[in-house]
C-alpha atoms as a PDB file:
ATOM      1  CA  UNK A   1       2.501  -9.514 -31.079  1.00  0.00           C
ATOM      2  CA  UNK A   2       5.262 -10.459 -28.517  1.00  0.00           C
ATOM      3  CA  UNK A   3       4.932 -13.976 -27.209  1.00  0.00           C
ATOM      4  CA  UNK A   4       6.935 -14.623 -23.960  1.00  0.00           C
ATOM      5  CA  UNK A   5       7.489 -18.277 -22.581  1.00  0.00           C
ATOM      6  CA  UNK A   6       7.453 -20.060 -19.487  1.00  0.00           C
ATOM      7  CA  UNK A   7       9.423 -18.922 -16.306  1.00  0.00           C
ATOM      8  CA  UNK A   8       9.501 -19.586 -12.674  1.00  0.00           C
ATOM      9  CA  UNK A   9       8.914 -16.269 -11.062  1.00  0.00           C
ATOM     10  CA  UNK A  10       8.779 -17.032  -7.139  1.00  0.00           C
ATOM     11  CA  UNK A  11       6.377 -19.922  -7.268  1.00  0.00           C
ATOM     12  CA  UNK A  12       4.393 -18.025 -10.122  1.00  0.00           C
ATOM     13  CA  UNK A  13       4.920 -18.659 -13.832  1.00  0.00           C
ATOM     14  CA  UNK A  14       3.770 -17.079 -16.900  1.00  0.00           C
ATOM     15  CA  UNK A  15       2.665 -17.650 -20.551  1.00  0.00           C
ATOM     16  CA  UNK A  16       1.736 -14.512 -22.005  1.00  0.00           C
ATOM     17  CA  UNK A  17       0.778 -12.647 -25.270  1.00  0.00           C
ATOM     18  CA  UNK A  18       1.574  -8.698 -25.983  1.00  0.00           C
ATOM     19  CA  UNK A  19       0.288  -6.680 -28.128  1.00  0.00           C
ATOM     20  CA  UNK A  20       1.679  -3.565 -28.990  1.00  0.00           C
ATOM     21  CA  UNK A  21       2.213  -0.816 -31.745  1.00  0.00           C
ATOM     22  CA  UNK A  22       5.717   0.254 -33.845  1.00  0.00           C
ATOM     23  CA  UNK A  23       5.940   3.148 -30.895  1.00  0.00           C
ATOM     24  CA  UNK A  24       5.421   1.271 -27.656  1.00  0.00           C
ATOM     25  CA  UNK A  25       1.779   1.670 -27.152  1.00  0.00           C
ATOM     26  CA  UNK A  26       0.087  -1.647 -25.537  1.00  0.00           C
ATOM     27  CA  UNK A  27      -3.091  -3.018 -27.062  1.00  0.00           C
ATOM     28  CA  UNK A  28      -3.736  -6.230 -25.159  1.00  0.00           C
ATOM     29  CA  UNK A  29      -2.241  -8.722 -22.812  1.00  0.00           C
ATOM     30  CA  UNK A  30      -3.646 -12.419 -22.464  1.00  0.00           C
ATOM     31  CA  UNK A  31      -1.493 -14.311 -19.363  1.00  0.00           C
ATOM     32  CA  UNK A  32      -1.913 -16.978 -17.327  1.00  0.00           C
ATOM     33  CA  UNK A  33      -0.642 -17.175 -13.900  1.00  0.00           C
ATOM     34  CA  UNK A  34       0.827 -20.691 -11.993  1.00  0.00           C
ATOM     35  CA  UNK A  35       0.898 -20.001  -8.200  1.00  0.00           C
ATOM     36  CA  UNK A  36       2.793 -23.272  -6.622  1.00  0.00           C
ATOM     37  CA  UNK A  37       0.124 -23.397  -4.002  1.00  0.00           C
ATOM     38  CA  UNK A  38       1.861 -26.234  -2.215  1.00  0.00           C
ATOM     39  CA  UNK A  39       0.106 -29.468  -0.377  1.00  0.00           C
ATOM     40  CA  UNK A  40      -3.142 -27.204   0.960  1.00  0.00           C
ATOM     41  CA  UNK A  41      -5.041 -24.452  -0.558  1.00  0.00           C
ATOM     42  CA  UNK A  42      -4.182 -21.967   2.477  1.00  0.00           C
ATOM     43  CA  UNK A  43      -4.044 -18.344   1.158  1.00  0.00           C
ATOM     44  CA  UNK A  44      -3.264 -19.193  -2.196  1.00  0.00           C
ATOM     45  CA  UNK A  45      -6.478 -18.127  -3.475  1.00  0.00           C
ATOM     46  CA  UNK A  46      -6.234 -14.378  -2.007  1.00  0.00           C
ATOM     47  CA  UNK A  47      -2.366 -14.271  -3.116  1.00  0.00           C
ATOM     48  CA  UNK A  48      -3.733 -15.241  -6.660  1.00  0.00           C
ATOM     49  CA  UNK A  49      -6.157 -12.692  -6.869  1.00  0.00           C
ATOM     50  CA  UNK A  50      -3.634  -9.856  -5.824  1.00  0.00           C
ATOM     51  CA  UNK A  51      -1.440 -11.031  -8.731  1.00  0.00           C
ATOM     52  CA  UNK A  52      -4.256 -10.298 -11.127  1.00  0.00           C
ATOM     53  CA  UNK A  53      -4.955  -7.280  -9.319  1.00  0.00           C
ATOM     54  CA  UNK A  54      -1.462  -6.327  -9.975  1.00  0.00           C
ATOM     55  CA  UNK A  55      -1.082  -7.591 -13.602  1.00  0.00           C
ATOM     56  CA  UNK A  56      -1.637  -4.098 -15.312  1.00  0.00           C
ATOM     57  CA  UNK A  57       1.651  -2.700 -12.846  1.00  0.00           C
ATOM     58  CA  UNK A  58       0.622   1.154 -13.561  1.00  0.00           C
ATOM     59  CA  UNK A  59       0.081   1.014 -17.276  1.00  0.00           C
ATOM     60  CA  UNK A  60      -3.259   1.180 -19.192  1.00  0.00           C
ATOM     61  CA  UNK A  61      -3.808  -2.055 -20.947  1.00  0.00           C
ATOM     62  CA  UNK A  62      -6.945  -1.935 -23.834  1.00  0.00           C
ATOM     63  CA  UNK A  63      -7.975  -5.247 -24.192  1.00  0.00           C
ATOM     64  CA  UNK A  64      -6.915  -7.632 -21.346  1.00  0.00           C
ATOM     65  CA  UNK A  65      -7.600 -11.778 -19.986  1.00  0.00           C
ATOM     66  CA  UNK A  66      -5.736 -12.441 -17.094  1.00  0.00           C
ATOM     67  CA  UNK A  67      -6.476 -15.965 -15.405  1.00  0.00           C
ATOM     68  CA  UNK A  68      -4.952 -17.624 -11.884  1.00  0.00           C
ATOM     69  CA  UNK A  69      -4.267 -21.760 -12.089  1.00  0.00           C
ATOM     70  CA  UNK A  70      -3.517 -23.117  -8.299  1.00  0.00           C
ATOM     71  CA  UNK A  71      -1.230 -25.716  -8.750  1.00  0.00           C
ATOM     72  CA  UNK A  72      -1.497 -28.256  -5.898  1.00  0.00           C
ATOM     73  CA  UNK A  73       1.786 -29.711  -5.383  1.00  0.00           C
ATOM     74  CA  UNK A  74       3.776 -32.069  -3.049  1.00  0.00           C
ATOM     75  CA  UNK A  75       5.886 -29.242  -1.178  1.00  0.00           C
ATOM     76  CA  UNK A  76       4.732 -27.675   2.026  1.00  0.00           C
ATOM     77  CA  UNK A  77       1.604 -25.368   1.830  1.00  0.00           C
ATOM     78  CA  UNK A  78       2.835 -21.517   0.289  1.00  0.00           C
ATOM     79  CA  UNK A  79       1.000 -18.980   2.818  1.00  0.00           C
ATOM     80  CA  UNK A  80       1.028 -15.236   2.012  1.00  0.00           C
ATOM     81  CA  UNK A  81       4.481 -13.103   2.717  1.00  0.00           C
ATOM     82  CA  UNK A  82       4.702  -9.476   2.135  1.00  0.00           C
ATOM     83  CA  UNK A  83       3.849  -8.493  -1.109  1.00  0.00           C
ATOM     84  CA  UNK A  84       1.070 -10.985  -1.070  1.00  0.00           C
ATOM     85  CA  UNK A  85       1.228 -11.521  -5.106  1.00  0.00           C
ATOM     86  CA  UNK A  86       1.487  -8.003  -5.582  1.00  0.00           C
ATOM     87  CA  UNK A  87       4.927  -8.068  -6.625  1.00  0.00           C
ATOM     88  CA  UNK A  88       4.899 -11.406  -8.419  1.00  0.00           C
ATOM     89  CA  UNK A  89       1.804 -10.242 -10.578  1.00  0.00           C
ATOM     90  CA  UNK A  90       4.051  -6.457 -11.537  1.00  0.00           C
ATOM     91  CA  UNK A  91       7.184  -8.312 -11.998  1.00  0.00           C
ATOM     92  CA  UNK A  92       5.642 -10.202 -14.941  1.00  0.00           C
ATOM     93  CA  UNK A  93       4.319  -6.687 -16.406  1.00  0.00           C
ATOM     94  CA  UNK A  94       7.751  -5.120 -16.083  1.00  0.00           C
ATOM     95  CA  UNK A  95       9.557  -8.063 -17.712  1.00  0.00           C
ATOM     96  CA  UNK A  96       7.415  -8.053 -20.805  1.00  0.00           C
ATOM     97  CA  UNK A  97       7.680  -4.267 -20.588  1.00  0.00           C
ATOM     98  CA  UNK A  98      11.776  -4.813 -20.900  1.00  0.00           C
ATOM     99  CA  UNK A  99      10.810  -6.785 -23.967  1.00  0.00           C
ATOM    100  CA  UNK A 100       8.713  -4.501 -25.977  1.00  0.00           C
ATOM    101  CA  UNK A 101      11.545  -1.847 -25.536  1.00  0.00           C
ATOM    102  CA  UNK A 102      13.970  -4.269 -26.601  1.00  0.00           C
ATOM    103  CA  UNK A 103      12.121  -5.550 -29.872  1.00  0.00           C
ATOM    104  CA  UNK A 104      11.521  -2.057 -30.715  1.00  0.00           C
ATOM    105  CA  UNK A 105      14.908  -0.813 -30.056  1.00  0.00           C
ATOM    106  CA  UNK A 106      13.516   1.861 -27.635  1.00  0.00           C
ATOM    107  CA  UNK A 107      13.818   2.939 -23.850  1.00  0.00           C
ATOM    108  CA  UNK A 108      11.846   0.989 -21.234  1.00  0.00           C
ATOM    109  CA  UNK A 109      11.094   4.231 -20.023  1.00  0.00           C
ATOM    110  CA  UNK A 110       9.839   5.425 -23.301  1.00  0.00           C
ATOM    111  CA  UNK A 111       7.558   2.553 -23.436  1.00  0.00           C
ATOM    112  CA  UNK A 112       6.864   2.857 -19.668  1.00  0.00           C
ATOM    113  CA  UNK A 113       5.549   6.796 -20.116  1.00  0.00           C
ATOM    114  CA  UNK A 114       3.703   6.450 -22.945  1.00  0.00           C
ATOM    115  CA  UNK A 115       1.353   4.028 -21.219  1.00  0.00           C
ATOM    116  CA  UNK A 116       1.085   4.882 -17.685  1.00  0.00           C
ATOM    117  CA  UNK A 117      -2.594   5.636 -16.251  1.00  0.00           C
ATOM    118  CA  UNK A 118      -4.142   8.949 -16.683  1.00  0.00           C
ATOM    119  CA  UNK A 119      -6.816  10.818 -14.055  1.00  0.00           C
ATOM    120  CA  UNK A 120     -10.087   8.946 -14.434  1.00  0.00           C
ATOM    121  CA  UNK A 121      -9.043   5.793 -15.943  1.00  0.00           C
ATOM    122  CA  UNK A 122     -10.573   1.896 -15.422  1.00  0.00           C
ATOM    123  CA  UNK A 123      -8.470  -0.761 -14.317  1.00  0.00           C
ATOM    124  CA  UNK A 124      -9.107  -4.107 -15.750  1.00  0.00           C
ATOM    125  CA  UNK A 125     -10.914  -4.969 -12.694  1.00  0.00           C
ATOM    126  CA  UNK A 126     -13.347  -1.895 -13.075  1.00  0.00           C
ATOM    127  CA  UNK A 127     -11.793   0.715 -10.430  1.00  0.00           C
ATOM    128  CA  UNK A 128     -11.857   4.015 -11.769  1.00  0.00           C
ATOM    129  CA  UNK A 129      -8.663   5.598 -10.521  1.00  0.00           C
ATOM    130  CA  UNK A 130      -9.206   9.235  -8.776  1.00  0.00           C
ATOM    131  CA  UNK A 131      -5.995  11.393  -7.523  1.00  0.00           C
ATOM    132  CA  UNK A 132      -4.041   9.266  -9.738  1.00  0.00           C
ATOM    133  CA  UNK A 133      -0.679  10.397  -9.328  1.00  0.00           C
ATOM    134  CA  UNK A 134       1.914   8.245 -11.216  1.00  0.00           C
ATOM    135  CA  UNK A 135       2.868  10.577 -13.332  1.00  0.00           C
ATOM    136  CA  UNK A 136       3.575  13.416 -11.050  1.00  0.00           C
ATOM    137  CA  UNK A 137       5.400  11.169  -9.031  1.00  0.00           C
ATOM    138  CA  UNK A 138       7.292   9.666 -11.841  1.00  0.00           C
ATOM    139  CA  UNK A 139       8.642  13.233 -12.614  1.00  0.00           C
ATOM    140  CA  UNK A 140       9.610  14.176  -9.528  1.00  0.00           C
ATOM    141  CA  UNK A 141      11.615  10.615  -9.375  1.00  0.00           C
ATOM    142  CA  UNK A 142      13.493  11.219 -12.361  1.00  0.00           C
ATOM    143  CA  UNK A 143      14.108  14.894 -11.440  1.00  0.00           C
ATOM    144  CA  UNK A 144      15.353  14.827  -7.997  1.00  0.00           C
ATOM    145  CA  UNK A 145      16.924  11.176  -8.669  1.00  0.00           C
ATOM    146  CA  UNK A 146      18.995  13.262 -11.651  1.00  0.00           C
ATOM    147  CA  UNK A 147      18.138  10.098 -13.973  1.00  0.00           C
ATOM    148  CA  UNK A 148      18.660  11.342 -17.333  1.00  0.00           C
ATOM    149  CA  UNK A 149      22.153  12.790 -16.647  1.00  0.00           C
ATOM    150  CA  UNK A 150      22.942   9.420 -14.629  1.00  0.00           C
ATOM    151  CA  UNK A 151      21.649   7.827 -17.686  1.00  0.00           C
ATOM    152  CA  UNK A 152      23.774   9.667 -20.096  1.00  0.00           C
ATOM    153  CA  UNK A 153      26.933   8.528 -17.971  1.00  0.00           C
ATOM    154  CA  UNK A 154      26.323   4.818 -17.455  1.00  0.00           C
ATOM    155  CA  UNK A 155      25.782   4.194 -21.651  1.00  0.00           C
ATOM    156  CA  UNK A 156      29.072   6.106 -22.080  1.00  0.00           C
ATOM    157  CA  UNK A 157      30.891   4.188 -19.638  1.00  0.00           C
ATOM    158  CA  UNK A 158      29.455   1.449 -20.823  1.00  0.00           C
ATOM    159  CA  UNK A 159      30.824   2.215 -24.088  1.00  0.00           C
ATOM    160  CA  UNK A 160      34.242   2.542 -23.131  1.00  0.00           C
ATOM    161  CA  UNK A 161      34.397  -0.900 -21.240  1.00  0.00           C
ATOM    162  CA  UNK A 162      34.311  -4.130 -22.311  1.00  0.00           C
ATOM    163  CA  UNK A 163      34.333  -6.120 -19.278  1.00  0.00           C
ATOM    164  CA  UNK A 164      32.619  -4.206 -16.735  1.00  0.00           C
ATOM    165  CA  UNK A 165      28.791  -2.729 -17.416  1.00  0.00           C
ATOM    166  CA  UNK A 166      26.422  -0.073 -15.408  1.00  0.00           C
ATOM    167  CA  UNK A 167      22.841   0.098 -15.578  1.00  0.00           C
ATOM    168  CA  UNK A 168      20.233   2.275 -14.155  1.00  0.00           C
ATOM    169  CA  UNK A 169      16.571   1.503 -14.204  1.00  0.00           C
ATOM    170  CA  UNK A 170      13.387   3.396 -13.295  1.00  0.00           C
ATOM    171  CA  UNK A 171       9.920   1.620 -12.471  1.00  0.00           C
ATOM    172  CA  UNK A 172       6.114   2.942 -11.352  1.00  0.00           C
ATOM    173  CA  UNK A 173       4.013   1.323  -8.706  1.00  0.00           C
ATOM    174  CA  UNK A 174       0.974   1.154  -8.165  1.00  0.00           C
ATOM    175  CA  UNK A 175      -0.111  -0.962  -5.381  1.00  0.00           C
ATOM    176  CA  UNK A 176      -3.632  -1.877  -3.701  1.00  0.00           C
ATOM    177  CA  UNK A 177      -4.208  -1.672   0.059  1.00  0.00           C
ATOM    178  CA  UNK A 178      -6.693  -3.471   2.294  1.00  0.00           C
ATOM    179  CA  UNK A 179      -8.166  -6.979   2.022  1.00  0.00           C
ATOM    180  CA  UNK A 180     -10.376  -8.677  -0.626  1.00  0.00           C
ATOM    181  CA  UNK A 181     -12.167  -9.801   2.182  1.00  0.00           C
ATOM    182  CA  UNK A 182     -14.172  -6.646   2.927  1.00  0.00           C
ATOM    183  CA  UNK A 183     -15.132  -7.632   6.620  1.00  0.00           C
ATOM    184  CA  UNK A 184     -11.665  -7.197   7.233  1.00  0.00           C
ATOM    185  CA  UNK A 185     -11.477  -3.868   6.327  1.00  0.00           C
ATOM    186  CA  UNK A 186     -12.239  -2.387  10.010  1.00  0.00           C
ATOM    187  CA  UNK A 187     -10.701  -1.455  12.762  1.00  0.00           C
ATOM    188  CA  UNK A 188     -11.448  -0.313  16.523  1.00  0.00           C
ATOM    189  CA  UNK A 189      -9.485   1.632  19.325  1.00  0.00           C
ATOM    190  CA  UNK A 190      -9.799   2.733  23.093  1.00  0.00           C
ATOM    191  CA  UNK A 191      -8.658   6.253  24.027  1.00  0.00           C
ATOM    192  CA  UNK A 192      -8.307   7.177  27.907  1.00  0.00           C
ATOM    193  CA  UNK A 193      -7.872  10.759  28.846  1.00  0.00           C
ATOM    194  CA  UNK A 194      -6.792  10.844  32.377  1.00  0.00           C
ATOM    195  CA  UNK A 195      -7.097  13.996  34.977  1.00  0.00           C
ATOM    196  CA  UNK A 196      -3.597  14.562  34.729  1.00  0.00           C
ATOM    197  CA  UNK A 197      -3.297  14.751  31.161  1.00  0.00           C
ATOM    198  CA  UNK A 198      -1.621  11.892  30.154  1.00  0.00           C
ATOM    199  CA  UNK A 199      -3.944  10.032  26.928  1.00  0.00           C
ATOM    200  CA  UNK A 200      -3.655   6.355  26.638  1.00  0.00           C
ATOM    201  CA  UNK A 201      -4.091   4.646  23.149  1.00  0.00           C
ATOM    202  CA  UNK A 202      -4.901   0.668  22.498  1.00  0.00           C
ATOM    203  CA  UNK A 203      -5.685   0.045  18.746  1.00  0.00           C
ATOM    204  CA  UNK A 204      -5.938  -3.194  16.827  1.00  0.00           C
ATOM    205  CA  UNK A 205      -2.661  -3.127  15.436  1.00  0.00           C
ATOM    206  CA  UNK A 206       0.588  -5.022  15.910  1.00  0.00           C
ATOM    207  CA  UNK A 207       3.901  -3.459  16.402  1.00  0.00           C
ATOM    208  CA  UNK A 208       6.807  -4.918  14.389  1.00  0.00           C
ATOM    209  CA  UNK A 209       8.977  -2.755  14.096  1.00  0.00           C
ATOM    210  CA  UNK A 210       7.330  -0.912  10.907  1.00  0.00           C
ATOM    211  CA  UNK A 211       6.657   2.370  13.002  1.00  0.00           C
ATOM    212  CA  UNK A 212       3.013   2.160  13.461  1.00  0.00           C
ATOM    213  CA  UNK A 213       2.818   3.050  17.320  1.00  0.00           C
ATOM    214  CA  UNK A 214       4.672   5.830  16.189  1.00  0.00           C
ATOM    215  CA  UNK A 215       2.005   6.694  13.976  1.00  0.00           C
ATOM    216  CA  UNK A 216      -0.832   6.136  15.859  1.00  0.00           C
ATOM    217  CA  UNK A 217       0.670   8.380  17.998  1.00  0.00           C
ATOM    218  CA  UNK A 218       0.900  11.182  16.259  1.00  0.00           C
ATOM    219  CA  UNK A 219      -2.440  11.138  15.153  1.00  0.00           C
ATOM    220  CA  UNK A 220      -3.526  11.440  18.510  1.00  0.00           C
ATOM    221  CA  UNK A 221      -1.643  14.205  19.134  1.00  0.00           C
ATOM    222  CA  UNK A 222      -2.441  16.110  15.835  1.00  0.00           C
ATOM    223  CA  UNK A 223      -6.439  15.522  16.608  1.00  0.00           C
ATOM    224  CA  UNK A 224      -6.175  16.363  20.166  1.00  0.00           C
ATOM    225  CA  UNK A 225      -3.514  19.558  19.586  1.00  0.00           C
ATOM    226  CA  UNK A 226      -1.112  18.209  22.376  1.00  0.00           C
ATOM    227  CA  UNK A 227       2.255  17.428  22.409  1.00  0.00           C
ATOM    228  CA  UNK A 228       3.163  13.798  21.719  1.00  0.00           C
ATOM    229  CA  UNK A 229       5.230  13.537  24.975  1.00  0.00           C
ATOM    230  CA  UNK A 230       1.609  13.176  26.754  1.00  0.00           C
ATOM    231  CA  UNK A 231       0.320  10.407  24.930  1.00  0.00           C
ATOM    232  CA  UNK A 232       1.373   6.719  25.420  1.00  0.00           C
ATOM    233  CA  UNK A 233       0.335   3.276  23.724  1.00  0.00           C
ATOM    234  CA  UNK A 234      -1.193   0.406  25.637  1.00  0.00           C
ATOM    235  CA  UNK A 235       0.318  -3.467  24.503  1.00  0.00           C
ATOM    236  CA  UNK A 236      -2.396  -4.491  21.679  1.00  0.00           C
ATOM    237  CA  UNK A 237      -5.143  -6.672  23.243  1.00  0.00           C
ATOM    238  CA  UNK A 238      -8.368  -8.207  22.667  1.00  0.00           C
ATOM    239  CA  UNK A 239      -9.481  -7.422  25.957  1.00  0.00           C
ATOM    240  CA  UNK A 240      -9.785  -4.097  25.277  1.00  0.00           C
ATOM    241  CA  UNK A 241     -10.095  -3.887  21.048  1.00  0.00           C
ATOM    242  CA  UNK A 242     -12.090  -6.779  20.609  1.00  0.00           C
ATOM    243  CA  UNK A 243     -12.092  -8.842  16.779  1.00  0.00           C
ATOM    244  CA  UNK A 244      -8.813  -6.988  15.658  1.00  0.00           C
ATOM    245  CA  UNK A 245      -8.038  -7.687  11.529  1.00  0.00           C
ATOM    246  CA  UNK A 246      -4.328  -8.771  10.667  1.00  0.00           C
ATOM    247  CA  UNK A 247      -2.006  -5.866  10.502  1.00  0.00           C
ATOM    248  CA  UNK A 248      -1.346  -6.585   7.081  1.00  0.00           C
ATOM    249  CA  UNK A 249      -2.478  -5.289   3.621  1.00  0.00           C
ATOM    250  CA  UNK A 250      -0.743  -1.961   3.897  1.00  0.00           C
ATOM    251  CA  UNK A 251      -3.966  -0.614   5.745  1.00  0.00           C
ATOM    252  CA  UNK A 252      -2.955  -1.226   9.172  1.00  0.00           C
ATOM    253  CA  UNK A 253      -1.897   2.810   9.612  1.00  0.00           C
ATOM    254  CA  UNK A 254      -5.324   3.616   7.542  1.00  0.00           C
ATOM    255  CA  UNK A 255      -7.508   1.907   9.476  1.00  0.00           C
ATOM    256  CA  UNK A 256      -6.422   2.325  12.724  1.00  0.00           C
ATOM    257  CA  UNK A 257      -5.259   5.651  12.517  1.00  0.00           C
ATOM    258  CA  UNK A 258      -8.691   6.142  11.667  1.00  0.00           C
ATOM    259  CA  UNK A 259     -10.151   4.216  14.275  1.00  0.00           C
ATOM    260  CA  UNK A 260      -7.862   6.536  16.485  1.00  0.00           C
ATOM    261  CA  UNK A 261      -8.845   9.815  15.199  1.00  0.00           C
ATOM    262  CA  UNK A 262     -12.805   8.889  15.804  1.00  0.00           C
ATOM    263  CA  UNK A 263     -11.826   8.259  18.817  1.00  0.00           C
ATOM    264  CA  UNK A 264     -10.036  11.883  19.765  1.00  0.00           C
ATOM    265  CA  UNK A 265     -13.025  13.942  17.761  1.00  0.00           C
ATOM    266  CA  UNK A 266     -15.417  12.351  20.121  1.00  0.00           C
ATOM    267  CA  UNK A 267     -13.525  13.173  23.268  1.00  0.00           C
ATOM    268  CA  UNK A 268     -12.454  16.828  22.213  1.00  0.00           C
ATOM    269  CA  UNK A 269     -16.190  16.906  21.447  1.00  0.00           C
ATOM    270  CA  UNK A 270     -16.794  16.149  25.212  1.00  0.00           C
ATOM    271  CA  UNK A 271     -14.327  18.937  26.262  1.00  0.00           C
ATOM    272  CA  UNK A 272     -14.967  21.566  23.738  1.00  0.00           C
ATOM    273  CA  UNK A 273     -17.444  23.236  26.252  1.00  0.00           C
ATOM    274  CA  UNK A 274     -14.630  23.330  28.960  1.00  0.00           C
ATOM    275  CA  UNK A 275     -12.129  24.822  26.176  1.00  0.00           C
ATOM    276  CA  UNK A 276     -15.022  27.531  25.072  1.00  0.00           C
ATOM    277  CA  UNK A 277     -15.495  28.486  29.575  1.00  0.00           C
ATOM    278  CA  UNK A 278     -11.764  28.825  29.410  1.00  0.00           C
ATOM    279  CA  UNK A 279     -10.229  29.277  26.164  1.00  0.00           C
ATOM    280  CA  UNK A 280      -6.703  30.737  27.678  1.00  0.00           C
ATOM    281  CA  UNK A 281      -6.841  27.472  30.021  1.00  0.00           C
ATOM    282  CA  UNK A 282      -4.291  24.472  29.309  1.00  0.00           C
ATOM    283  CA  UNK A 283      -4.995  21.230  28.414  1.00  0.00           C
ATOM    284  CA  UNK A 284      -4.751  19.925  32.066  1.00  0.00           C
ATOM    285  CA  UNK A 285      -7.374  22.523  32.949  1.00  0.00           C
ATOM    286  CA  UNK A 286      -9.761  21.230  30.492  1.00  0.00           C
ATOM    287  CA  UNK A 287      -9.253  17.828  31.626  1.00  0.00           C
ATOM    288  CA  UNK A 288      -9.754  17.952  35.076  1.00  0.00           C
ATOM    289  CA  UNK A 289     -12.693  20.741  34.517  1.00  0.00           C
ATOM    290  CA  UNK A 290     -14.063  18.325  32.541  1.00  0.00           C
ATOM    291  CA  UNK A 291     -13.418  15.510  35.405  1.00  0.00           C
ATOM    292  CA  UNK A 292     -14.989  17.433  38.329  1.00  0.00           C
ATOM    293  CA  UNK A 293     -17.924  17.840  35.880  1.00  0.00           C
ATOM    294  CA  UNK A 294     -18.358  14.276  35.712  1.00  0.00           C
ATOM    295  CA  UNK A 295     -18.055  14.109  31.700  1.00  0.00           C
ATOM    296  CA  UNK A 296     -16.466  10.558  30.472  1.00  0.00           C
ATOM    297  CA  UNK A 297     -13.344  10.739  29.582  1.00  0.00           C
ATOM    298  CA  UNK A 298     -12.827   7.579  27.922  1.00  0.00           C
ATOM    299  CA  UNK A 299     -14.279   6.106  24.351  1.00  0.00           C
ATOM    300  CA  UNK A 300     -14.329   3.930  21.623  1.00  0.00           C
ATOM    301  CA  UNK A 301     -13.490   4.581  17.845  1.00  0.00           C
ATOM    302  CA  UNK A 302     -13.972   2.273  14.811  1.00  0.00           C
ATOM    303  CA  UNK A 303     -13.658   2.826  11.401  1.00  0.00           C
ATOM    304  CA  UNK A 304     -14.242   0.701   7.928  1.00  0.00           C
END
């Protein structure tokens, strides 16, 4: 059993128990998480259940008690930021990690392989795990990152110097998208067709600089087969995607991507007949076919 003390970890702290066999292997884990909440409860809460979420990192964990304390305080109120306790809640599972290898005398990575998820598995919050993938993706990291032979040269030139030290260091992810709060799970968009060809997209997410026009984009263009050059994005608006979630969560390109593509299938739907009278025809032909025929050329698409 490894007992690790107290530590400020980015206005989290932990007091944890680990236990764990002669090779590695991990048994249980009892922690308790401090989240400095601040003055007012704000978002604390959902930034304390993420950490739990997270508290496994990728690795199966037998027998496991995780609890959350909210510690009000008297500092400003700590909103969410980025990782949302996501990061806070793995960096306390790699850091005990570190410290099985070292009591053991063996490789984090040793300890980290021989307890990553497999196909089928239960978290410790009940989510069996399909297309689980950490451990394809952890080979082709070490392969194509040429870790072992990196590996191999950093502990001899660490050998050979005193003073000056390399490291190297490989670590799995697994993070959870979307909201706890289900109802924000959903997303809507407005696609325009117009008789030239041009496509118009609004959707309920916010560019900052993270690419997801871009995106949104090209999953117009994919469902309706046309070049990207003809489709455009509208400024995000509630006047014309009404009740729009918080691009946050890592689901922003999930759900309205989605939103988008329900969109497009419902308006190639509406010129499929036009593509079947003239299948050698362009896309402008279908359009405006489709426009003298008097067949809407505008929709909504949502998606949860």
């Amino acid at each position: 059993m490894l007992k690790l003390g107290t530590a400020n970890i980015n206005r989290q702290a932990k007091i944890q128990e680990v236990g764990f066999t002669k090779d590695g292997k991990i048994t249980a884990l009892e922690c308790d998480l401090y989240n400095n909440a601040g003055h007012s409860l704000d978002l604390s809460g959902a930034v304390m259940d993420r950490a739990l979420f997270h508290s496994d990192a990728s690795y199966k964990i037998p027998n496991i008690r995780v609890s959350g304390h909210l510690c009000k305080t008297n500092i400003p109120s700590n909103t969410a930021f980025r990782g949302f306790g996501g990061p806070q809640g793995m960096f306390i599972t790699e850091t005990w990690i570190e410290q099985i290898a070292s009591t053991l005398g063996i490789s984090a990575k040793q300890v980290r392989e021989i307890n990553m998820y497999n196909e089928g598995e239960t978290t410790h919050f009940n989510q069996a795990l399909r297309q689980c993938n950490i451990k394809r993706c952890w080979s082709e990291c070490l392969e194509r990152s040429d870790y072992c032979n990196r590996k191999k040269d950093i502990d001899i030139f660490n050998s050979e110097n005193r003073w000056k030290k390399r490291g190297i260091s490989i670590i799995p992810t697994k993070f959870g998208i979307s909201y706890t709060a289900l109802f924000l799970n959903q997303a809507g968009a407005l696609v325009i067709i117009y008789k030239d060809g041009s496509v118009l997209i609004t959707h309920g997410g916010t560019e900052m600089g993270q690419g997801l026009h871009t995106k949104m984009i090209q999953v117009a263009a994919r469902t309706l087969r046309i070049p990207a050059s003809k489709i455009h994005i509208s400024e995000t608006s509630t006047n014309t995607v009404p009740n729009t979630s918080a691009t946050a969560a890592s689901a922003s390109s999930d759900l309205n991507g989605m939103a988008i593509q329900n969109a497009c299938q419902i308006l190639l739907e509406r010129l499929e007949p036009y593509i079947n009278a003239n299948p050698k025809g362009s896309w402008e032909d279908w359009v405006n076919a489709a426009y003298f025929d008097r067949t809407s050329l505008s929709t909504t698409g949502f998606y949860k």
